[in-house]
N, C-alpha and C. Protein backbone atom coordinates (compact mmCIF):
# COMPACT_ATOMS: atom_id res chain seq x y z
N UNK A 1 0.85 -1.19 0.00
CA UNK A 1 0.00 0.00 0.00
C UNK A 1 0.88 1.24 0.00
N UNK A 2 0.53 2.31 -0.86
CA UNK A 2 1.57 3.28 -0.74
C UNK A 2 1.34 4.14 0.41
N UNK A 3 2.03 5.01 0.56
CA UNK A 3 1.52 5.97 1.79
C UNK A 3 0.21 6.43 1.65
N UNK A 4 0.34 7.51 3.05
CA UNK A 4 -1.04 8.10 3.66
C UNK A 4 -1.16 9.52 2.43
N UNK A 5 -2.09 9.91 1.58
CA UNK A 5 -1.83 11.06 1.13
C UNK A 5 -2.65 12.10 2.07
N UNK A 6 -2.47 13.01 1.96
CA UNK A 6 -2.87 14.71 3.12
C UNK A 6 -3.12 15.45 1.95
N UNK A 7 -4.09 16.18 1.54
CA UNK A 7 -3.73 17.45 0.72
C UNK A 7 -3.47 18.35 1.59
N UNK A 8 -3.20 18.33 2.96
CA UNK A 8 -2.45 19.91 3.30
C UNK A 8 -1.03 19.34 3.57
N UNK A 9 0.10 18.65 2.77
CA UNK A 9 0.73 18.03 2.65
C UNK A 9 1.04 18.49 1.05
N UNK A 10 0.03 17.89 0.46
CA UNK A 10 0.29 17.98 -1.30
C UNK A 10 -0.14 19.51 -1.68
N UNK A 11 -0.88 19.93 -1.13
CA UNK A 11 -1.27 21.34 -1.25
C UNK A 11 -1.05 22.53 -0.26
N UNK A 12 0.12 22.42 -0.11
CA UNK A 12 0.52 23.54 1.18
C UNK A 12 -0.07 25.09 0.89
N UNK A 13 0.15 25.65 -0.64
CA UNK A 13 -0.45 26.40 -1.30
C UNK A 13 -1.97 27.04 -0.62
N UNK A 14 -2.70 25.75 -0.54
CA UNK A 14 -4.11 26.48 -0.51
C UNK A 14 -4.69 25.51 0.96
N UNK A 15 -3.72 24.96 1.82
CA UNK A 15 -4.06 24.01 3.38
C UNK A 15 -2.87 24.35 4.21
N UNK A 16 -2.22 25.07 3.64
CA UNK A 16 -0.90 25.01 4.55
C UNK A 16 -0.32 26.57 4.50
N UNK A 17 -1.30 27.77 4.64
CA UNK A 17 -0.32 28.96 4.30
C UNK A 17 0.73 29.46 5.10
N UNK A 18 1.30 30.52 4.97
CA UNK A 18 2.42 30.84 5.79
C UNK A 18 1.35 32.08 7.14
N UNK A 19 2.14 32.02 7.83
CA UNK A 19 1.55 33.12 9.25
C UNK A 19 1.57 34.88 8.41
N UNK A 20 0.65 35.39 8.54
CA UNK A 20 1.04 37.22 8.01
C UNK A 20 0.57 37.20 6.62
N UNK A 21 -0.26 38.65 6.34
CA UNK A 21 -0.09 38.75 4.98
C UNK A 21 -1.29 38.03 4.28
N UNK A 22 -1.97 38.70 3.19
CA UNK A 22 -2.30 38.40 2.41
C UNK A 22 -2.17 37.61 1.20
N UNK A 23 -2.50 36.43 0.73
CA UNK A 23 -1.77 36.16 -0.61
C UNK A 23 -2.97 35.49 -1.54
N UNK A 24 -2.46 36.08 -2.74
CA UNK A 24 -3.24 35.64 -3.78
C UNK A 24 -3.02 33.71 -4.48
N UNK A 25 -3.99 33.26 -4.62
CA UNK A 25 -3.97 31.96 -5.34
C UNK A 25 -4.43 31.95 -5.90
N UNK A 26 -4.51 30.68 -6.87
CA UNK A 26 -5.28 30.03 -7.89
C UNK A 26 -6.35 28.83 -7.12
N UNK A 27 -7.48 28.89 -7.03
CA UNK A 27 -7.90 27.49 -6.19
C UNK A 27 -8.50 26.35 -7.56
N UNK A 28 -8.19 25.40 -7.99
CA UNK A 28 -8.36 24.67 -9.05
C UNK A 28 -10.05 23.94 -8.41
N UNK A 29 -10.72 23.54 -9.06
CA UNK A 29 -11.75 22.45 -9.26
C UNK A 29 -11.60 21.43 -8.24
N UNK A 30 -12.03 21.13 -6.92
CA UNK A 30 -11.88 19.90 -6.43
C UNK A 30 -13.69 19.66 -6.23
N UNK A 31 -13.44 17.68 -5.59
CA UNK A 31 -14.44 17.68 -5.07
C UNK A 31 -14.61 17.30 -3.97
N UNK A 32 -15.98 17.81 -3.21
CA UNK A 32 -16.55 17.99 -2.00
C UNK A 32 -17.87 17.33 -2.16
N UNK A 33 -17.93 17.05 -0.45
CA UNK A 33 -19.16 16.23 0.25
C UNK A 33 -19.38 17.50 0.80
N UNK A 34 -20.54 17.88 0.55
CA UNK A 34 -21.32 19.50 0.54
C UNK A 34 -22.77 19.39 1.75
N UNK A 35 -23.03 20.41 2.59
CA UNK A 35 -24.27 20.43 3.15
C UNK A 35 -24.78 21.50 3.52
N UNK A 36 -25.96 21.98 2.91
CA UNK A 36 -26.02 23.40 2.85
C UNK A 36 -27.36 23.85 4.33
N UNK A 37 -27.27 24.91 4.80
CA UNK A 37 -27.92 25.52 5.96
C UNK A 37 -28.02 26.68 5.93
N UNK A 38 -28.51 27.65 7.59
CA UNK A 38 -29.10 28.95 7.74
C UNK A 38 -29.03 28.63 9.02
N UNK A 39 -28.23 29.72 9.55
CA UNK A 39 -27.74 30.55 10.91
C UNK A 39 -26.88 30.01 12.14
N UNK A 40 -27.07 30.36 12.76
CA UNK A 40 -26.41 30.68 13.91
C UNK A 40 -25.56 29.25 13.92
N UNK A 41 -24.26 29.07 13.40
CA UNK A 41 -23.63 27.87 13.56
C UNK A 41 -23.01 27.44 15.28
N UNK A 42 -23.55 28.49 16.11
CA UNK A 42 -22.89 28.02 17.52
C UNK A 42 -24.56 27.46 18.28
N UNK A 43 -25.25 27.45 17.81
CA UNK A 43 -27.08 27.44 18.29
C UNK A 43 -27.69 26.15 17.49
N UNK A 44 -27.18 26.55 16.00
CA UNK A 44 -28.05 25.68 15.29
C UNK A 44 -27.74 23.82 15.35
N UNK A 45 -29.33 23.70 15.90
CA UNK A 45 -29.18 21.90 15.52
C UNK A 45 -28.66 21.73 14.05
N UNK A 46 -28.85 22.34 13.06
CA UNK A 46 -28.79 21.98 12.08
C UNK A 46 -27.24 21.79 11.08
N UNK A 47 -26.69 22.90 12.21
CA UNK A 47 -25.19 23.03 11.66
C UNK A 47 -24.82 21.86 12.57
N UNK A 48 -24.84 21.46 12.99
CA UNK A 48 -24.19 20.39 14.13
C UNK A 48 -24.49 19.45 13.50
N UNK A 49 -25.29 18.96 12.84
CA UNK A 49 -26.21 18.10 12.27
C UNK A 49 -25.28 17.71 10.89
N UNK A 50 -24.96 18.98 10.54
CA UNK A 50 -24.66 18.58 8.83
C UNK A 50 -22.96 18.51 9.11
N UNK A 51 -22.45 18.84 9.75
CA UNK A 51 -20.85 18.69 10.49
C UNK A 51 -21.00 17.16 10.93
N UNK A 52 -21.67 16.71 11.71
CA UNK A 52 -21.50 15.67 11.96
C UNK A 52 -21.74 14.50 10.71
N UNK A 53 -22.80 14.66 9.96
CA UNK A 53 -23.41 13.46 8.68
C UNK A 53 -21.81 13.99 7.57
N UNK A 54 -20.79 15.13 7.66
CA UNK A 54 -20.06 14.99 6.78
C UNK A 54 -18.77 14.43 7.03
N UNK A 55 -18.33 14.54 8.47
CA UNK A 55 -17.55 13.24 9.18
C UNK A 55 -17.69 11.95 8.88
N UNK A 56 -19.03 11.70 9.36
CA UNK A 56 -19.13 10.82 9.46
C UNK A 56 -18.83 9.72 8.03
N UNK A 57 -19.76 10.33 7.21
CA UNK A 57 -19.46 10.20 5.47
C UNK A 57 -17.95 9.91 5.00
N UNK A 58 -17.25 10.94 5.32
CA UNK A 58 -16.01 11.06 4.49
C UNK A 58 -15.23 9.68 5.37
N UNK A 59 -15.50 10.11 7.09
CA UNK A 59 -14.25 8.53 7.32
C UNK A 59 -14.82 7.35 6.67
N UNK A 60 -16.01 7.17 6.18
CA UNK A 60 -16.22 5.66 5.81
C UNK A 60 -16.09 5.54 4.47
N UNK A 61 -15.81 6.47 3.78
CA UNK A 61 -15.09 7.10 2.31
C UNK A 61 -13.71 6.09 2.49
N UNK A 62 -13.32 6.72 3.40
CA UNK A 62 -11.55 6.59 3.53
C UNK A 62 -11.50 5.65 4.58
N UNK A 63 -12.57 4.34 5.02
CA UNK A 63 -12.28 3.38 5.13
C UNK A 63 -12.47 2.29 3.98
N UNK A 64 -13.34 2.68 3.29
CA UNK A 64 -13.74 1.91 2.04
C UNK A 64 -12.98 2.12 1.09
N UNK A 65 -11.78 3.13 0.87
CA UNK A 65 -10.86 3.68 0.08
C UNK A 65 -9.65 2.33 0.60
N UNK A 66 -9.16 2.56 1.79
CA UNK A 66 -8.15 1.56 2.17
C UNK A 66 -8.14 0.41 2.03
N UNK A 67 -9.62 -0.03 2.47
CA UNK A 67 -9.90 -1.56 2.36
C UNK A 67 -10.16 -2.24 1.07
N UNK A 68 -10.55 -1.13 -0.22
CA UNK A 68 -10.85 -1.79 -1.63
C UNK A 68 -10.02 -1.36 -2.27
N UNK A 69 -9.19 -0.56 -2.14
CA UNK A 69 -8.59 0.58 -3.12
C UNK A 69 -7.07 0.55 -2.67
N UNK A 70 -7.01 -0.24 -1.43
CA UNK A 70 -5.63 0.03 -0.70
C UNK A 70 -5.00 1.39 -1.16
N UNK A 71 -5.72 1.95 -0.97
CA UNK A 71 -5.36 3.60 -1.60
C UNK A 71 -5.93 4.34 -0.10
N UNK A 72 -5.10 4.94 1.21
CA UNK A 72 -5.21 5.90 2.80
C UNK A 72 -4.80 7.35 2.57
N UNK A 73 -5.49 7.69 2.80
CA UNK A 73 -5.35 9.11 3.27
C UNK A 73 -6.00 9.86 4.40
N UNK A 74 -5.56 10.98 4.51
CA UNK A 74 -5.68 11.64 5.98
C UNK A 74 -6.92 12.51 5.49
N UNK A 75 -8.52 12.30 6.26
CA UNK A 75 -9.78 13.27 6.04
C UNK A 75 -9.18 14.49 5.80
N UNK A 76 -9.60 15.39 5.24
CA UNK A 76 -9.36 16.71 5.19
C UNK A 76 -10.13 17.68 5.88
N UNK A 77 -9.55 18.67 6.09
CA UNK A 77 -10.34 19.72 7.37
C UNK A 77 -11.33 19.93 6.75
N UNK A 78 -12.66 20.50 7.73
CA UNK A 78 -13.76 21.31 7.69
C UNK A 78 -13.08 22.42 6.96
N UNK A 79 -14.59 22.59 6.02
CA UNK A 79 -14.18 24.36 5.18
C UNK A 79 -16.08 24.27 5.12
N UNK A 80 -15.83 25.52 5.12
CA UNK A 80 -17.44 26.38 5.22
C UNK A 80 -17.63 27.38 4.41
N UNK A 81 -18.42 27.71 3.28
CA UNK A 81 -18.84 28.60 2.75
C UNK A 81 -19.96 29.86 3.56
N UNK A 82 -19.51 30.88 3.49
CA UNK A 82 -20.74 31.94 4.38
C UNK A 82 -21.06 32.76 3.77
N UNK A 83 -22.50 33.28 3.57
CA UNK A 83 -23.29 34.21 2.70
C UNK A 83 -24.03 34.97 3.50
N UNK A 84 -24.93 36.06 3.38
CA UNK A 84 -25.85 36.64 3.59
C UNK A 84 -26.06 37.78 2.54
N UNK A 85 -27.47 38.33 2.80
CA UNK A 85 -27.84 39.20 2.21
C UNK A 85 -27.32 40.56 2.03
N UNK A 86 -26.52 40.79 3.57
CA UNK A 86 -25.49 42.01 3.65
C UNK A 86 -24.25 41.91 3.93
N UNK A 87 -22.98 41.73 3.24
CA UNK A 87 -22.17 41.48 3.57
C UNK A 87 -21.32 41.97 4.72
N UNK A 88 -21.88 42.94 5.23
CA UNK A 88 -21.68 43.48 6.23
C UNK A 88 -22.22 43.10 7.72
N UNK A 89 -22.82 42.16 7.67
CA UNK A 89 -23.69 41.40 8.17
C UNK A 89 -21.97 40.08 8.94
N UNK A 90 -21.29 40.15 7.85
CA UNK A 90 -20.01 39.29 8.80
C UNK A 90 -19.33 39.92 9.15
N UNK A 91 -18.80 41.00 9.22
CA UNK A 91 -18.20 41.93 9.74
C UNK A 91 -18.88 42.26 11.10
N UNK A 92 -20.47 42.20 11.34
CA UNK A 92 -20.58 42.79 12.23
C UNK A 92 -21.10 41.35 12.98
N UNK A 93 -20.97 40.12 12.87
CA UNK A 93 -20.65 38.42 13.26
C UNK A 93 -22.46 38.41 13.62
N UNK A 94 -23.22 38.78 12.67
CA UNK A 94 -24.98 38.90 12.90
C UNK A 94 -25.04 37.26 12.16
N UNK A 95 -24.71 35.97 13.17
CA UNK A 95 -25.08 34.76 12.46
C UNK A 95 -26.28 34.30 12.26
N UNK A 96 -26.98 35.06 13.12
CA UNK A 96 -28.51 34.18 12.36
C UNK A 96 -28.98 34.55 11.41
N UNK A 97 -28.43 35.63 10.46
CA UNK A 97 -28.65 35.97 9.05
C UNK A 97 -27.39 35.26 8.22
N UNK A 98 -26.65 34.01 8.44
CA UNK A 98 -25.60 33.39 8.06
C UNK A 98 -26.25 32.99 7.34
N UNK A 99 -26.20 32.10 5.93
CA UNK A 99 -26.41 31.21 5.24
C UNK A 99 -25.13 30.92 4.78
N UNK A 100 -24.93 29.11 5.44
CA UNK A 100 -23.54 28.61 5.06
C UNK A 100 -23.43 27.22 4.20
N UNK A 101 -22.41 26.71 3.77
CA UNK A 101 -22.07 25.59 3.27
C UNK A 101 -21.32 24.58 3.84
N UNK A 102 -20.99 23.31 4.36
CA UNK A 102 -20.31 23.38 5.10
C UNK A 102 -19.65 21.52 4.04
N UNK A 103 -18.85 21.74 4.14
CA UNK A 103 -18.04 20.60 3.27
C UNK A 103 -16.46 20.01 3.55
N UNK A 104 -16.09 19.02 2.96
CA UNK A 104 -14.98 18.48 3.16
C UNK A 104 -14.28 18.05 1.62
N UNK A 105 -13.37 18.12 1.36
CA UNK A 105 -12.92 17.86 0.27
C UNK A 105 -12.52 16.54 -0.11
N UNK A 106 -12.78 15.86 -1.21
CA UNK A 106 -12.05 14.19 -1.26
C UNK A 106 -11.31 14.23 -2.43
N UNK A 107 -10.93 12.76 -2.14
CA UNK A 107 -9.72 12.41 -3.28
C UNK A 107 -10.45 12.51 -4.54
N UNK A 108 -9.50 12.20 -5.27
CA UNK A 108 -9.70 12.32 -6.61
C UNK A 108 -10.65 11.50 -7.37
N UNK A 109 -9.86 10.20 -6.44
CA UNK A 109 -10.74 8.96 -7.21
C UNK A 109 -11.76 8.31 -6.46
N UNK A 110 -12.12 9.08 -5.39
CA UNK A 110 -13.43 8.95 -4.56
C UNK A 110 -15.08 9.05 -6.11
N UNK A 111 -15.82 7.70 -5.97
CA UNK A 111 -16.43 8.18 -6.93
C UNK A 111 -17.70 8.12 -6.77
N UNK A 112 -18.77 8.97 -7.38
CA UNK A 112 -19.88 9.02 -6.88
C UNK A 112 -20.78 7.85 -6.23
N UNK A 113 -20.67 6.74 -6.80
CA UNK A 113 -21.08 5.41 -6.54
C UNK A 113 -20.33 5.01 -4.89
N UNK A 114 -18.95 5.37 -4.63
CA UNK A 114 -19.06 5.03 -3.36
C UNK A 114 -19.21 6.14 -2.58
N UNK A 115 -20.00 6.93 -2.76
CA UNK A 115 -20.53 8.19 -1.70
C UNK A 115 -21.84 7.97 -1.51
N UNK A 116 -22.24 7.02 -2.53
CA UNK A 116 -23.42 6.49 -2.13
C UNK A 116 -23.70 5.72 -1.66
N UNK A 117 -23.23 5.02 -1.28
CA UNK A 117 -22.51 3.36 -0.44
C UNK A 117 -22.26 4.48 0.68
N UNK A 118 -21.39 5.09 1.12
CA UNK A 118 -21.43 5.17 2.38
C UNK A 118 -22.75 6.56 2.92
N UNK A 119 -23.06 7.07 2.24
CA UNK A 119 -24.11 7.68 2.81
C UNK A 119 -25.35 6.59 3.07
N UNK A 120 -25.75 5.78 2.00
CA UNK A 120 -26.82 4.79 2.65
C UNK A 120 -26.52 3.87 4.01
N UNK A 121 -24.79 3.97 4.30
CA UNK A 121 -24.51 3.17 5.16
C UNK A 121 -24.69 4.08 6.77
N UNK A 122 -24.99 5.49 6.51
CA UNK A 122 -24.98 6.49 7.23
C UNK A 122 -26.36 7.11 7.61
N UNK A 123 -27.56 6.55 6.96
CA UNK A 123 -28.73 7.48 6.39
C UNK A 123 -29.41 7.59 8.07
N UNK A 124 -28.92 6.76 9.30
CA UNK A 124 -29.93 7.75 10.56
C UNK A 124 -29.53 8.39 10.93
N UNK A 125 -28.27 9.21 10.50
CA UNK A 125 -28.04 10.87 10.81
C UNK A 125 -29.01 11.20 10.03
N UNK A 126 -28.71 12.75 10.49
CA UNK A 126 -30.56 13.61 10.52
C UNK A 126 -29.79 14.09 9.04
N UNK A 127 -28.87 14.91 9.23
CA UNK A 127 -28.47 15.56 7.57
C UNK A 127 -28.05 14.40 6.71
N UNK A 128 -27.82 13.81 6.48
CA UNK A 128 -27.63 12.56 5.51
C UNK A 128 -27.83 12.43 4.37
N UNK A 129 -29.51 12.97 4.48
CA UNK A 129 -30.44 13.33 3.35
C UNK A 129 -29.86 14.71 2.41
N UNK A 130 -29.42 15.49 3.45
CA UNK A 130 -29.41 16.92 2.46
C UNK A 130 -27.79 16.83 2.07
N UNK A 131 -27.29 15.82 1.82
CA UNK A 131 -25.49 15.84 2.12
C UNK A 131 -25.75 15.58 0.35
N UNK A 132 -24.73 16.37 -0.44
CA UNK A 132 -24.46 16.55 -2.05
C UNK A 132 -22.83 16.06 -2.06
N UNK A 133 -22.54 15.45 -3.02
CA UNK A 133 -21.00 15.25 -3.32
C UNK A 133 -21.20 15.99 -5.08
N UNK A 134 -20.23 17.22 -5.14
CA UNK A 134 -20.08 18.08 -6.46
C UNK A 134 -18.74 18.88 -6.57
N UNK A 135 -18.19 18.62 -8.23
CA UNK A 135 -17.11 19.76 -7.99
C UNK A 135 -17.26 20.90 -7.36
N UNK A 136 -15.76 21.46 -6.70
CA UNK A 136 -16.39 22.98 -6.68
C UNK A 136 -15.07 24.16 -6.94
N UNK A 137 -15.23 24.90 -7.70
CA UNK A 137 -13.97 25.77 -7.89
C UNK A 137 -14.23 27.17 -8.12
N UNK A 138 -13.44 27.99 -7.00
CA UNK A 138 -13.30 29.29 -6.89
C UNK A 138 -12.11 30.38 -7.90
N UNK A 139 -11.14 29.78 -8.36
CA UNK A 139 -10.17 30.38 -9.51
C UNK A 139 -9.21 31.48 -8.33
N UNK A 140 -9.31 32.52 -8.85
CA UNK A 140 -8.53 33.47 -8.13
C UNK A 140 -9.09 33.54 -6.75
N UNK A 141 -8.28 33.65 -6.09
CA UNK A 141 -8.54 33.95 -4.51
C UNK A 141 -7.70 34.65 -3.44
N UNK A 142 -8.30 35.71 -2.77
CA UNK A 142 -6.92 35.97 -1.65
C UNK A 142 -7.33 35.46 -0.29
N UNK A 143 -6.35 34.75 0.46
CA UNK A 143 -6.35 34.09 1.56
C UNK A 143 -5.36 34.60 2.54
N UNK A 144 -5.65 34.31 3.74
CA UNK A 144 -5.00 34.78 5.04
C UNK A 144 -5.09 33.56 6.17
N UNK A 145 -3.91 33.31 7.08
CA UNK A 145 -4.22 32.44 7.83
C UNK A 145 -4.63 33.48 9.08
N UNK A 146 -5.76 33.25 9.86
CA UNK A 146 -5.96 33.71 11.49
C UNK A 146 -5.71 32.77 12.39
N UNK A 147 -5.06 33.30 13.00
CA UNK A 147 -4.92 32.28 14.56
C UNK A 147 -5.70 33.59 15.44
N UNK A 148 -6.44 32.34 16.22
CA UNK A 148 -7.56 33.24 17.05
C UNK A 148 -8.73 32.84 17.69
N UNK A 149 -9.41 33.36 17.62
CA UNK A 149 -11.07 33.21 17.87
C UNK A 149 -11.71 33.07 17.08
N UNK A 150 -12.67 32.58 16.18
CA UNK A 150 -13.62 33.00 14.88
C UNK A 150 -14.30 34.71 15.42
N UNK A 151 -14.65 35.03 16.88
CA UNK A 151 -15.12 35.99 16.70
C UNK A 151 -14.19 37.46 16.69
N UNK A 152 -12.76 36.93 16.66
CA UNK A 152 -11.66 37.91 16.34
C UNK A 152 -11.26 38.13 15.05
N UNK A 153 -12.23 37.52 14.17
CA UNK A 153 -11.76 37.37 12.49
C UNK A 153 -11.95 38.70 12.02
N UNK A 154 -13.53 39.61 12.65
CA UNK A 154 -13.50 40.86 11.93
C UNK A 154 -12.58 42.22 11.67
N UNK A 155 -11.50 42.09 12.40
CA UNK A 155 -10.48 43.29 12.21
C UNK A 155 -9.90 42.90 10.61
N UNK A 156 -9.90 41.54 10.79
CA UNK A 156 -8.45 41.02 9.18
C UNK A 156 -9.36 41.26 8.13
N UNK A 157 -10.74 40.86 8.67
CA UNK A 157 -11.96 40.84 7.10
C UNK A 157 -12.45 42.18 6.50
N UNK A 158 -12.17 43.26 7.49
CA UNK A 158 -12.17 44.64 7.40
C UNK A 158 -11.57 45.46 6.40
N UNK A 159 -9.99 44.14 7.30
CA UNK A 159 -8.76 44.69 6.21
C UNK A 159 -8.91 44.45 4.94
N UNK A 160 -9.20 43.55 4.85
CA UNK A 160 -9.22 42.85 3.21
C UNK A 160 -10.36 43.24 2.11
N UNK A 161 -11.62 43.33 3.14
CA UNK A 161 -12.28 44.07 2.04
C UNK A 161 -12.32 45.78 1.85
N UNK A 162 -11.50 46.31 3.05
CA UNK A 162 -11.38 47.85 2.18
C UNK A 162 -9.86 48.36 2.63
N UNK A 163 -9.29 47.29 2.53
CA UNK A 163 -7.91 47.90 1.90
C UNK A 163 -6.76 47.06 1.16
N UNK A 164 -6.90 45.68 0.94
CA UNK A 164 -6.51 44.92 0.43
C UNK A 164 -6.87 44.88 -1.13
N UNK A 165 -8.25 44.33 -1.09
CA UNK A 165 -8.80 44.45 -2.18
C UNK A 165 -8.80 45.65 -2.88
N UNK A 166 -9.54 46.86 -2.44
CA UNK A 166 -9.44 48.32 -3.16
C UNK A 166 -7.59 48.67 -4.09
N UNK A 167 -6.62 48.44 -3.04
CA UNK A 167 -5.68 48.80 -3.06
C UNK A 167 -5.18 47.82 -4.85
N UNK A 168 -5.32 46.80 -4.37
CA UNK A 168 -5.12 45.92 -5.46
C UNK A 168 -6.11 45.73 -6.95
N UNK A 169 -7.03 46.43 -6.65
CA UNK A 169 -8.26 46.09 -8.38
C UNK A 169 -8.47 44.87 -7.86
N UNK A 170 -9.19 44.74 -7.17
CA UNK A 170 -9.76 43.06 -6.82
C UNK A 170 -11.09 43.55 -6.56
N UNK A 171 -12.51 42.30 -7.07
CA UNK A 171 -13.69 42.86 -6.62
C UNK A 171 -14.13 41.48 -6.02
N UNK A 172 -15.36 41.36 -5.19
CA UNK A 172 -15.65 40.42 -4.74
C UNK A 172 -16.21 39.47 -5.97
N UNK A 173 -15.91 38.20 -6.16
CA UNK A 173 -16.44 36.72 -6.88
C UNK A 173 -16.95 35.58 -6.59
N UNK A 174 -17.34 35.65 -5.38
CA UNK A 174 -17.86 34.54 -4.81
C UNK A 174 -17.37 34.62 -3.12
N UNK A 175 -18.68 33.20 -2.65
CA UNK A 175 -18.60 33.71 -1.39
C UNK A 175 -17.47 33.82 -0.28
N UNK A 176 -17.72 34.29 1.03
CA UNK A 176 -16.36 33.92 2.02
C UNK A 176 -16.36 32.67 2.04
N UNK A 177 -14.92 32.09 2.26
CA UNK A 177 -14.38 30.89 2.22
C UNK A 177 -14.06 30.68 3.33
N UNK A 178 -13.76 29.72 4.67
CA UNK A 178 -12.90 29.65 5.60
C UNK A 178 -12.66 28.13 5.78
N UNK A 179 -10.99 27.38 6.31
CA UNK A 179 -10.90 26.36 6.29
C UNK A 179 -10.53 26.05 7.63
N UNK A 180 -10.86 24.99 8.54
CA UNK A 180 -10.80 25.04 10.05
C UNK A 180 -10.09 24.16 9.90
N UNK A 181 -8.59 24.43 10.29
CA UNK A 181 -7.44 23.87 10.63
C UNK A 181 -7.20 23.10 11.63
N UNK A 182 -7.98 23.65 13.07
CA UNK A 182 -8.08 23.25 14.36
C UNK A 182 -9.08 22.75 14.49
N UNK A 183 -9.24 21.73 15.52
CA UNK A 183 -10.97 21.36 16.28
C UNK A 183 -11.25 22.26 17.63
N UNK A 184 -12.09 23.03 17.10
CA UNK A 184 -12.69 24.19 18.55
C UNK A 184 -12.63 22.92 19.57
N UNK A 185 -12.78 21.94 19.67
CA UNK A 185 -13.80 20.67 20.75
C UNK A 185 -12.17 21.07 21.33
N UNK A 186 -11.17 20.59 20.93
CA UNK A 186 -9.76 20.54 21.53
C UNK A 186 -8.95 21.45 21.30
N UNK A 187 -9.08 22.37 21.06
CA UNK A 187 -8.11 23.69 20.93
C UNK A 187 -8.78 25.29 21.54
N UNK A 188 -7.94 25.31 22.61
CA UNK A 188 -7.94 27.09 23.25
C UNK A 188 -8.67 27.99 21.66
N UNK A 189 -9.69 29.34 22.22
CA UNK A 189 -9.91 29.58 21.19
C UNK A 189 -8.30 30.88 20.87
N UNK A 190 -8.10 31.07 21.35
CA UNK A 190 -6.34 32.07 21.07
C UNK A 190 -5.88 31.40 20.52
N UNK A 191 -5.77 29.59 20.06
CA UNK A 191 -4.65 28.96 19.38
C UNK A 191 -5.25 28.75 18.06
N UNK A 192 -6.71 28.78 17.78
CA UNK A 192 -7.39 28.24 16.73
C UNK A 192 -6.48 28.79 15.59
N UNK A 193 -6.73 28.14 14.34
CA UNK A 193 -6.17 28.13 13.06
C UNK A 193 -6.83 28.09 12.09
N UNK A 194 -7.31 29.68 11.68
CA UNK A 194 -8.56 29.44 10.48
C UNK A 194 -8.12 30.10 9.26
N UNK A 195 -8.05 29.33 8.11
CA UNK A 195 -7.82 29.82 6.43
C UNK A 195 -8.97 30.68 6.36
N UNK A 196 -9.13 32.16 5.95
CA UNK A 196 -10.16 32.93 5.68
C UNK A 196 -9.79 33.25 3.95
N UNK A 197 -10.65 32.90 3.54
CA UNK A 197 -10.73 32.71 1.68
C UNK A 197 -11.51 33.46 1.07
N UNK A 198 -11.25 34.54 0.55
CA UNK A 198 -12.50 35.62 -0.30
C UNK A 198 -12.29 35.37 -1.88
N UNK A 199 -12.76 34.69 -3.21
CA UNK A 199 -12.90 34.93 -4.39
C UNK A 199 -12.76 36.12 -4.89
N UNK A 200 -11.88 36.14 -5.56
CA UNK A 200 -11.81 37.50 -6.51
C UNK A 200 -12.25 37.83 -7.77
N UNK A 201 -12.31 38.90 -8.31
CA UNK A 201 -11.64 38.87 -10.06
C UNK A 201 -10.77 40.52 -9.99
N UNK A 202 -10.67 40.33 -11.17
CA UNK A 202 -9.77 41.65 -11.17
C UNK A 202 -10.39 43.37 -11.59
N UNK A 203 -10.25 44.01 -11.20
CA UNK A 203 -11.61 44.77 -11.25
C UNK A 203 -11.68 44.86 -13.09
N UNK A 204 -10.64 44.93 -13.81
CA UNK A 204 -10.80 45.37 -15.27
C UNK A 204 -11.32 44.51 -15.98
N UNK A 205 -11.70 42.99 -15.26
CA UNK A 205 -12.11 41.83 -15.76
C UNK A 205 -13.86 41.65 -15.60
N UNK A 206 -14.41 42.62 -14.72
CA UNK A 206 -15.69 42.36 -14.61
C UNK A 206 -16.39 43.72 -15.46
């Protein structure tokens, strides 16, 4: 069996950034075990709900990967898509007007047929039902690592959307991105480790 693969290992780029600073990427096409919701992710049954049915999913992915495929790898972190109607609305951390995404990324050769095998093997979790496996790709992007709090994120998101972006011809392209490096369950919130991901384009391009 060959080794364990990690994409924050193979992809340091876009799972592994450096501390400080803004930086621009390319994020290519991957795919994700997807579950979509509305609000308050520290309240809601429902976010708890769809975090848990996408755990649960992906390890039996990547036990059914090892055992048929002799092909291991290491789950990949939680990443969450966040929307609302006012974007200002995350800046000022108003989550019960959140509408989020909340997903995990898989291998390559993870294929639809066994995501269906292990979700039927999964179906009395409550989100189970609403759990999607689909490409998904953002293209240009600027990213920042925070170590912190999630509710200490709004000074950097401030930064980025009115002086990062402005400064640079960047306009918004899609939604906030963030990738949870750490598990809140076991990590101080001062040590947490969160990828914050905004889509771009270039302003002369839209």
């Amino acid at each position: 069996m060959a080794g364990k693969s990690d994409i924050k290992r193979h992809r340091k780029d876009l799972y592994a950034p450096r501390a400080g600073g803004f930086q621009l990427v390319d994020v290519p096409e991957l795919p994700f075990l997807m579950v979509d919701g509305k609000g308050d992710p520290n309240t809601s049954g429902s976010y708890s709900d769809a975090v848990a049915a996408l755990f649960a999913v992906s390890y039996a992915l990547k036990f059914a990967s090892k055992r048929r495929l002799e092909r291991d790898y290491v789950v990949a972190p939680l990443e969450g898509l966040w929307s609302a109607d006012d974007p200002e609305k995350f800046v000022a951390r108003a989550k019960d007007d959140w509408e989020w995404t909340m997903m995990i990324t898989q291998p390559e050769w993870i294929t639809p047929a066994m995501v269906d095998e292990a979700t039927a093997a999964k179906k009395d979790l409550p989100a189970v039902q609403r759990l999607g496996f689909a490409p998904y790709a953002e293209g240009l992007a600027v990213q920042v690592l925070h170590i912190g709090s999630f509710d200490d994120e709004a000074p950097l998101l401030d930064r980025l959307h009115r002086e990062f972006m402005p400064e640079n011809g960047l306009a918004f392209n899609g939604r906030h991105h963030e990738i949870y490096l750490s598990d809140p369950r076991r990590t101080e919130p001062a040590k947490l480790r969160t990828i914050l991901r905004q889509p771009v384009s270039r302003s002369q391009d839209r």
